[in-house]
Protein backbone atom coordinates (compact mmCIF):
# COMPACT_ATOMS: atom_id res chain seq x y z
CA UNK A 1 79.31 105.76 150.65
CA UNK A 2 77.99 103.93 147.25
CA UNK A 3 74.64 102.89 147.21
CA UNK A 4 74.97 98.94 148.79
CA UNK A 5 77.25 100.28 151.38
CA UNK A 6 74.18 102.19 152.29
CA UNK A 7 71.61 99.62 152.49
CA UNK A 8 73.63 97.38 154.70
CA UNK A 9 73.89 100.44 156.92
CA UNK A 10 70.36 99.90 157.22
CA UNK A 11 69.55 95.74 157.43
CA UNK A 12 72.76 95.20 159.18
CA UNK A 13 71.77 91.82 161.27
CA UNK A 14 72.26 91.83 165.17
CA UNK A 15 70.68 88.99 166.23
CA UNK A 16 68.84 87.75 163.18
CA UNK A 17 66.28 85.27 163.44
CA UNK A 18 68.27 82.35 161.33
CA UNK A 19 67.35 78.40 160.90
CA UNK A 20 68.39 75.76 159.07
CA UNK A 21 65.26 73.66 157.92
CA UNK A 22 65.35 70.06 157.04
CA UNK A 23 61.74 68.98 154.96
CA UNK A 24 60.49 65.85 153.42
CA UNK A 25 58.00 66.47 150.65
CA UNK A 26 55.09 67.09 150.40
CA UNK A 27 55.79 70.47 152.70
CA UNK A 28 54.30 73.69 152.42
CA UNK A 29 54.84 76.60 155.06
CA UNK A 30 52.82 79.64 155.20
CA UNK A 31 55.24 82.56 156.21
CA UNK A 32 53.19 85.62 158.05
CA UNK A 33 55.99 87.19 159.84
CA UNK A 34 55.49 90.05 158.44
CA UNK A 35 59.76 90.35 158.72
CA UNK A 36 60.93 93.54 156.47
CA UNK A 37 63.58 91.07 154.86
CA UNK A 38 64.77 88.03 154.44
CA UNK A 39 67.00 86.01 152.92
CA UNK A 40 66.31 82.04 152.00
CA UNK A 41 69.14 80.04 150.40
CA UNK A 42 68.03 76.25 149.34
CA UNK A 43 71.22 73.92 150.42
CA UNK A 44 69.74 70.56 149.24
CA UNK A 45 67.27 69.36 147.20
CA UNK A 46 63.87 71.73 145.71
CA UNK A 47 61.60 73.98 146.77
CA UNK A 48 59.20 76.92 145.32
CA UNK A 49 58.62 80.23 146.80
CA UNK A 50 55.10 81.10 146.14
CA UNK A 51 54.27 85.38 146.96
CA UNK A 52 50.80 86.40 147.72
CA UNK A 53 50.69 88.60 144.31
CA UNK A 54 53.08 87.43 142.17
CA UNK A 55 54.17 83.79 140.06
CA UNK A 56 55.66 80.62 141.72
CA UNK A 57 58.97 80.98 141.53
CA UNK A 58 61.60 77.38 141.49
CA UNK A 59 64.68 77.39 143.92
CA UNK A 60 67.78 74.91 143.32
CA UNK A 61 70.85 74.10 145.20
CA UNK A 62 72.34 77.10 145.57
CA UNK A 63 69.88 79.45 144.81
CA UNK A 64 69.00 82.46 146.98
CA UNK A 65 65.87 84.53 146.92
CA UNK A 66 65.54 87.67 149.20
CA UNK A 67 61.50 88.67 149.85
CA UNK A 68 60.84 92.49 150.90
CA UNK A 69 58.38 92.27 153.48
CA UNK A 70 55.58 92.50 155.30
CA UNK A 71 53.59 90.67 153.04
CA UNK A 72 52.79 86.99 153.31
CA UNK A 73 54.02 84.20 150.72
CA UNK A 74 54.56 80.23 150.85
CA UNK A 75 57.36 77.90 150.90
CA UNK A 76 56.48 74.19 149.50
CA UNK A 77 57.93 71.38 147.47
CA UNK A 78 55.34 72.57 145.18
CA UNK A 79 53.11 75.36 144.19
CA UNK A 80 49.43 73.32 144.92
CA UNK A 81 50.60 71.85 148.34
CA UNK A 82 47.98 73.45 150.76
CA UNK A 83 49.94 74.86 153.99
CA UNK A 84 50.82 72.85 156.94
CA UNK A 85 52.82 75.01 159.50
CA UNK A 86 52.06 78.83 159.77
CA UNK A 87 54.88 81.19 160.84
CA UNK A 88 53.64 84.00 162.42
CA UNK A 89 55.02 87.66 163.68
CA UNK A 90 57.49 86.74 167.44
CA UNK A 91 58.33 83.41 164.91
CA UNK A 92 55.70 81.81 166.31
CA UNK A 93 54.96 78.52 164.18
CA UNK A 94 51.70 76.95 164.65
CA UNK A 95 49.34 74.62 162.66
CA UNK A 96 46.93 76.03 161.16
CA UNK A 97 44.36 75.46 164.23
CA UNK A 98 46.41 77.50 165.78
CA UNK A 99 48.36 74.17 167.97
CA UNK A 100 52.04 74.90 168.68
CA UNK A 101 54.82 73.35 166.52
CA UNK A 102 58.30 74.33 168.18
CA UNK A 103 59.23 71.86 170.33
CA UNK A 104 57.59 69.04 168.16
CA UNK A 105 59.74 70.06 165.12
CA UNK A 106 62.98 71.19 166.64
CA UNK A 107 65.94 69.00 165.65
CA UNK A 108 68.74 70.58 167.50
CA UNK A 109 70.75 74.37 167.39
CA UNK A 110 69.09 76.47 164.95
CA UNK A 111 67.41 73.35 162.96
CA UNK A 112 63.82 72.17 162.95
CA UNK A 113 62.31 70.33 160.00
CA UNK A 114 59.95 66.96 159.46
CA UNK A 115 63.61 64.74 159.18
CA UNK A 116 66.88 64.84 160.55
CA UNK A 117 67.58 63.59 157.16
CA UNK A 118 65.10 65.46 155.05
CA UNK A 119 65.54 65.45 151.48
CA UNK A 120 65.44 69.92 151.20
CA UNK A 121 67.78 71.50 152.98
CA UNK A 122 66.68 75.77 153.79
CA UNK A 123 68.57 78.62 155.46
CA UNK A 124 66.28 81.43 156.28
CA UNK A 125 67.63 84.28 157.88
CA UNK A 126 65.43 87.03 158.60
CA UNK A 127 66.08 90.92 159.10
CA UNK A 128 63.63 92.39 161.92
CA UNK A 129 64.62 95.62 162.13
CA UNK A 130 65.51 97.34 158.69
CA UNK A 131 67.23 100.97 159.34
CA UNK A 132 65.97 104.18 157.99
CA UNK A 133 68.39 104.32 155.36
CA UNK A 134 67.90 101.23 153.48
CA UNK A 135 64.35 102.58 153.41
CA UNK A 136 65.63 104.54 149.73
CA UNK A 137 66.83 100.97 148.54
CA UNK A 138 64.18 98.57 150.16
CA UNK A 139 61.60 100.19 148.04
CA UNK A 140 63.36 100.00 145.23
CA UNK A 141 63.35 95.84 145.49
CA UNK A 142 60.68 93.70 143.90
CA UNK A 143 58.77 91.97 146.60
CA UNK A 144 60.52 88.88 145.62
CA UNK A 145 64.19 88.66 143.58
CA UNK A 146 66.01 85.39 143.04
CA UNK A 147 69.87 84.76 142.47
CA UNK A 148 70.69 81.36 140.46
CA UNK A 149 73.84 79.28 142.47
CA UNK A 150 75.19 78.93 138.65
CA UNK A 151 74.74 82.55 138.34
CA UNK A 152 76.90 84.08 141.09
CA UNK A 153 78.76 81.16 142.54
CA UNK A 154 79.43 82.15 145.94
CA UNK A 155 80.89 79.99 148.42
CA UNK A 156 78.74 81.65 151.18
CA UNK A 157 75.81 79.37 151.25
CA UNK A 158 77.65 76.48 151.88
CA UNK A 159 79.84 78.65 154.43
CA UNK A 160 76.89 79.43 156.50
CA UNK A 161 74.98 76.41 156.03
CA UNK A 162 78.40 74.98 158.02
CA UNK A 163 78.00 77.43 160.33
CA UNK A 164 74.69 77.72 161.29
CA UNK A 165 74.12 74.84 163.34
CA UNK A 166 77.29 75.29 165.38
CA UNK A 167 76.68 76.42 168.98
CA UNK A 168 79.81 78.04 170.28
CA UNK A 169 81.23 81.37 172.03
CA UNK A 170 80.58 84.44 169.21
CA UNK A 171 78.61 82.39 167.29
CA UNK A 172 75.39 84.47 166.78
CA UNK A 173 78.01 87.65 165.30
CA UNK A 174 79.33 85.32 163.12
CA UNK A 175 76.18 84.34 161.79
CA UNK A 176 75.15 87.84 161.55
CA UNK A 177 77.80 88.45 159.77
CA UNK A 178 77.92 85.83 157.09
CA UNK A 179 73.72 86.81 156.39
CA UNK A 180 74.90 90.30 155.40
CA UNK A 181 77.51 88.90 153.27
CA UNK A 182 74.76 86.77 151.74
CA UNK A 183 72.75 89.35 151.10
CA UNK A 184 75.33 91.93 149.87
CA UNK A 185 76.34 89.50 147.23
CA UNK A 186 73.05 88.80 146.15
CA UNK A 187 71.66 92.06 145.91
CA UNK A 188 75.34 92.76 144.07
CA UNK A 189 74.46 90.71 141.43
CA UNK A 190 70.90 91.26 140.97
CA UNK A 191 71.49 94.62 140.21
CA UNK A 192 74.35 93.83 137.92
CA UNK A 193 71.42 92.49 135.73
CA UNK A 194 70.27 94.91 132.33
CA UNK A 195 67.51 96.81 133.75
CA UNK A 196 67.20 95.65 137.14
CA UNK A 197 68.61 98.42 139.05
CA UNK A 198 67.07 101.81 140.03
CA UNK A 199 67.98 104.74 138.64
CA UNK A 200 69.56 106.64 141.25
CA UNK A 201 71.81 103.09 141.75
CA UNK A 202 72.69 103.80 137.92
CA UNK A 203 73.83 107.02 138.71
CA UNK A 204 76.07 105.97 141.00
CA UNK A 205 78.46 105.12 138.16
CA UNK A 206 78.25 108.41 136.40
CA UNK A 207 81.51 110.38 136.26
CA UNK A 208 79.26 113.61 137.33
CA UNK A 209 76.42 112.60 139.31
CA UNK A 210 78.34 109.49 141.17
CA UNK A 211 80.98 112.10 142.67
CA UNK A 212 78.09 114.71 144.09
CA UNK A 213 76.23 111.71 145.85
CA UNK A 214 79.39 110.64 147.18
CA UNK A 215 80.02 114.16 148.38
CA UNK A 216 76.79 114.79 149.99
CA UNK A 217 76.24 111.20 151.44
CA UNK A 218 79.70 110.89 152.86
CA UNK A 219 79.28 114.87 154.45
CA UNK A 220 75.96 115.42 155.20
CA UNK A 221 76.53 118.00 158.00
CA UNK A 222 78.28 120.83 154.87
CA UNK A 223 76.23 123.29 154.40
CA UNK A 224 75.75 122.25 150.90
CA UNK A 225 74.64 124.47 148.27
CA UNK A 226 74.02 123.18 144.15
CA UNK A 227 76.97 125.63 143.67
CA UNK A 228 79.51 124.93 145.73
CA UNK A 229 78.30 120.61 144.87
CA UNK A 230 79.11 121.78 141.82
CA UNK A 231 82.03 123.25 142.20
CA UNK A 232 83.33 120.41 143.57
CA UNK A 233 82.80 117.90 141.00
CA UNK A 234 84.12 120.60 138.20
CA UNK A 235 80.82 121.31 136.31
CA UNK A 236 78.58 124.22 136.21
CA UNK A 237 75.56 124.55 138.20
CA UNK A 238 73.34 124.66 135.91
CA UNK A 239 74.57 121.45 134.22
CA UNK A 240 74.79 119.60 137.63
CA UNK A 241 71.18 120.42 138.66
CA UNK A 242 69.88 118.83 135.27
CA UNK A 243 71.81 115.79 134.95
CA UNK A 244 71.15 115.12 138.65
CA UNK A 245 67.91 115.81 138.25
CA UNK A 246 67.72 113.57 135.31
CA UNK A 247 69.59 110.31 136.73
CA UNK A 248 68.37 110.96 139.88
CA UNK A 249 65.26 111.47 139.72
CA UNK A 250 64.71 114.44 141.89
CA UNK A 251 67.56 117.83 142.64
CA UNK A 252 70.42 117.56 144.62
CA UNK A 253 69.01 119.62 147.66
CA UNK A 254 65.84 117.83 147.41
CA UNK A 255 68.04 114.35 147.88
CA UNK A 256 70.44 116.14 150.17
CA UNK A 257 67.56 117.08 152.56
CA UNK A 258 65.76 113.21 152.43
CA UNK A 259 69.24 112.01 152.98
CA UNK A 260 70.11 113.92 156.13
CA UNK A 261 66.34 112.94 157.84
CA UNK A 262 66.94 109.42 156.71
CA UNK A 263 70.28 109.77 158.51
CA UNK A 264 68.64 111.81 161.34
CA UNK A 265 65.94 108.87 161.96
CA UNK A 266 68.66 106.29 162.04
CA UNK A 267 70.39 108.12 164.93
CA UNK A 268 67.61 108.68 166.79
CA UNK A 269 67.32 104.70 167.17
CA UNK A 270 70.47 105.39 169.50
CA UNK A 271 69.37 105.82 173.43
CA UNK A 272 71.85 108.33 174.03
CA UNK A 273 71.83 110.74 171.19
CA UNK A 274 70.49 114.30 171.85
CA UNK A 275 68.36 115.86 169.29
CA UNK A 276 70.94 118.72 169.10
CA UNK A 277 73.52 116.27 168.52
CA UNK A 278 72.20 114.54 165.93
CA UNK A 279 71.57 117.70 164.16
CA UNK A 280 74.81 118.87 163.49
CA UNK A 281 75.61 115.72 162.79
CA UNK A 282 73.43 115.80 159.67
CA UNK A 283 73.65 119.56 158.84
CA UNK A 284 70.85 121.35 160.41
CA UNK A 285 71.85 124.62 162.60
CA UNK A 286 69.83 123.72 165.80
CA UNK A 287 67.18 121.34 166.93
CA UNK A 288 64.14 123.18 166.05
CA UNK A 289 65.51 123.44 162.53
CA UNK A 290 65.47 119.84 162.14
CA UNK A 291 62.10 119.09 163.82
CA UNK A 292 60.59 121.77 161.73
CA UNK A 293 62.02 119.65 158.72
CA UNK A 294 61.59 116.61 160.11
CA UNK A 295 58.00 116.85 160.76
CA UNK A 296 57.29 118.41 156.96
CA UNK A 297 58.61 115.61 155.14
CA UNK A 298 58.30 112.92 157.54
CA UNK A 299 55.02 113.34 159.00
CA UNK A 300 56.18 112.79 162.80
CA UNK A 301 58.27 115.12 165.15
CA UNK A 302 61.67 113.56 166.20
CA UNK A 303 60.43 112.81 169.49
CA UNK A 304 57.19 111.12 168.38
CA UNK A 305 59.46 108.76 165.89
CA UNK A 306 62.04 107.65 168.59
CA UNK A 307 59.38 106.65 170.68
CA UNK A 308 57.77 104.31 167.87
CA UNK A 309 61.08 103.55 167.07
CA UNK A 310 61.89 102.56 170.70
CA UNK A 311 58.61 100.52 171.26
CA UNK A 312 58.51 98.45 168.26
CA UNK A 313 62.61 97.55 168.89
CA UNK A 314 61.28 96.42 172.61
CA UNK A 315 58.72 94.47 171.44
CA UNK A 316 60.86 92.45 168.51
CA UNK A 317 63.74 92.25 171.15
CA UNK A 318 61.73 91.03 174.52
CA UNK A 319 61.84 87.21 175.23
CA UNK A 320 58.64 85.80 175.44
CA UNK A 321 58.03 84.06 178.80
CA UNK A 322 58.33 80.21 178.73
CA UNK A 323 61.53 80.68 176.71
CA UNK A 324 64.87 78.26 177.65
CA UNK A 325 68.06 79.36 177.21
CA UNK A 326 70.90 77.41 176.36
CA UNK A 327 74.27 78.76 177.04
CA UNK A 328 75.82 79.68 173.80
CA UNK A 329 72.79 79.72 171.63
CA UNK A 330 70.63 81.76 170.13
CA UNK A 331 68.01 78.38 170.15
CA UNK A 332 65.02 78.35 172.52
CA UNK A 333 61.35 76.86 172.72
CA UNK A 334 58.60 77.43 174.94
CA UNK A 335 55.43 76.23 175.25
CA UNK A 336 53.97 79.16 173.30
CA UNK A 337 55.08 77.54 170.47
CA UNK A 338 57.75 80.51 169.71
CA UNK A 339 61.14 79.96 167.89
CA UNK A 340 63.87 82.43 169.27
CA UNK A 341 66.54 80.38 167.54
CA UNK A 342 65.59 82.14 163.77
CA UNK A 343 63.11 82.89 161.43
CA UNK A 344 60.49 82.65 158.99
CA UNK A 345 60.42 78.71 158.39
């Protein structure tokens, strides 16, 4: 499993929150979803994505940027427009007094805006529930990258910006899909950039170090040891420990072990999965051996996690009351103001 492969294991959309926006200047929209990612690719005309610490930063036809939540930032046709709309955690968009927007601005499936013409054309598609192993990657992000159209030239934009307003059978997994394959691509060729890319990504690509994190990410549940890791790659272990530890950033059972609790918290998310189950699927001898490591380097016992884990998935995932359904889309309003049909604008 490389490094991007693993991410996606993580933010793998089921249901993302996704919307096509159509805005006349002046706009400005004050995101506070608090979402842990999200994607925004600018179809049609300009915009600026303004974070809460950081510069203004210019989108163009084409362009996608991809913010690492929770924290707050602004979409506008330009930096000084004050907000209008506020998006807020359940996507519910308000004024700022607080006065529901969603039915007032809603201009058909997945599409809301000022215009049914508007001169800037968005797709936001936002990631509610990141996994635990993206977690290694997430942090490595800035809190706001963005991908020039001229640099990458992908024909997905345009793809989903076809897509998104369609309201037919399978639609909403073909959405999901196409956001991951926005984001993979992105994130692909951000950190094909000089510099941009973390170190243990780098070391992906090492003829030494690349083949151990293969081996331990791909077969978690060996009872590894730095000697027999190194014996498989063909060095000695002496040599592996320090140029692991070097590209790294930390030694091969120290990565092994944050690696198989990473994995350990992902399967927990699953109803069904017994805590003995899910450790020998990640290489501990017997429950109590994982909770015992679990709860050293993760703060939490197993049990304590799933239930946080369980809670916070049944509050993203439960329908507000008021909502309407239509059949075949992932669209609805109620008078709460809340948009179920997608995300942060």
């Amino acid at each position: 499993m490389d490094p991007l492969t693993g991410l996606l294991d993580g933010p793998r959309a089921r249901g993302a929150f996704l919307l096509r926006s159509l805005l006349d200047p002046p706009f400005a929209l004050r995101i506070e979803d608090r979402a842990p990612l999200t994607v925004v690719a600018l179809v049609r005309g300009a915009a600026w994505v303004v974070p809460d610490d950081g510069a203004p930063v210019a989108l163009g036809p084409g362009d996608v940027a991809v913010l690492r939540g929770p924290d707050g930032y602004l979409v506008a046709d330009d930096p000084a427009t004050p907000p209008q709309v506020v998006i807020q955690p359940g996507q519910r968009c308000t004024t700022l007094r607080g006065e529901p927007l969603a039915e007032t601005m809603s201009l058909g499936v997945r599409t809301w805006g000022t215009s049914s013409d508007g001169a800037t054309v968005l797709l936001t598609g936002t990631y509610q529930l990141p996994g635990e192993l993206s977690r290694r990657l997430l942090t490595a992000l800035p809190p706001l990258l963005v991908v020039g159209g001229e640099e990458w030239r992908s024909p997905l934009v345009p793809l989903l910006a076809e897509e998104v307003s369609r309201d037919a059978p399978g639609q909403e997994a073909v959405l999901d899909r196409l956001l991951d394959l926005v984001l993979i691509a992105a994130l692909r060729t951000w950190f094909a950039r000089p510099g941009a890319a973390p170190a243990w990504y780098v070391a992906a690509a090492d003829p030494v170090v690349g083949p151990a994190l293969r081996l331990l990410q791909n077969d978690p549940a060996r009872p590894w040891t730095v000697a027999s890791l190194a014996a498989e790659v063909g060095v000695s272990r002496a040599a592996l420990a320090r140029r692991f530890t070097e590209l790294v950033g930390e030694p091969p059972m120290t990565f092994l072990t944050g690696w198989r609790l990473a994995l350990a918290a992902d399967l927990l998310r699953e109803p069904d999965a017994t805590l003995a189950a899910v450790a020998r699927k990640v290489g501990y001898s017997s429950p109590f051996a994982l909770s015992t490591a679990f709860r050293r380097v993760r703060g939490v016992t197993p049990r304590d996690h799933r239930l946080a884990t369980s809670s916070t998935e049944t509050a993203a995932w439960a329908k507000p009351s008021g909502y309407r359904f239509r059949r075949f889309s992932t669209s609805a309003e109620g008078d709460s103001g809340q948009v179920r049909s997608a995300t942060s604008l």
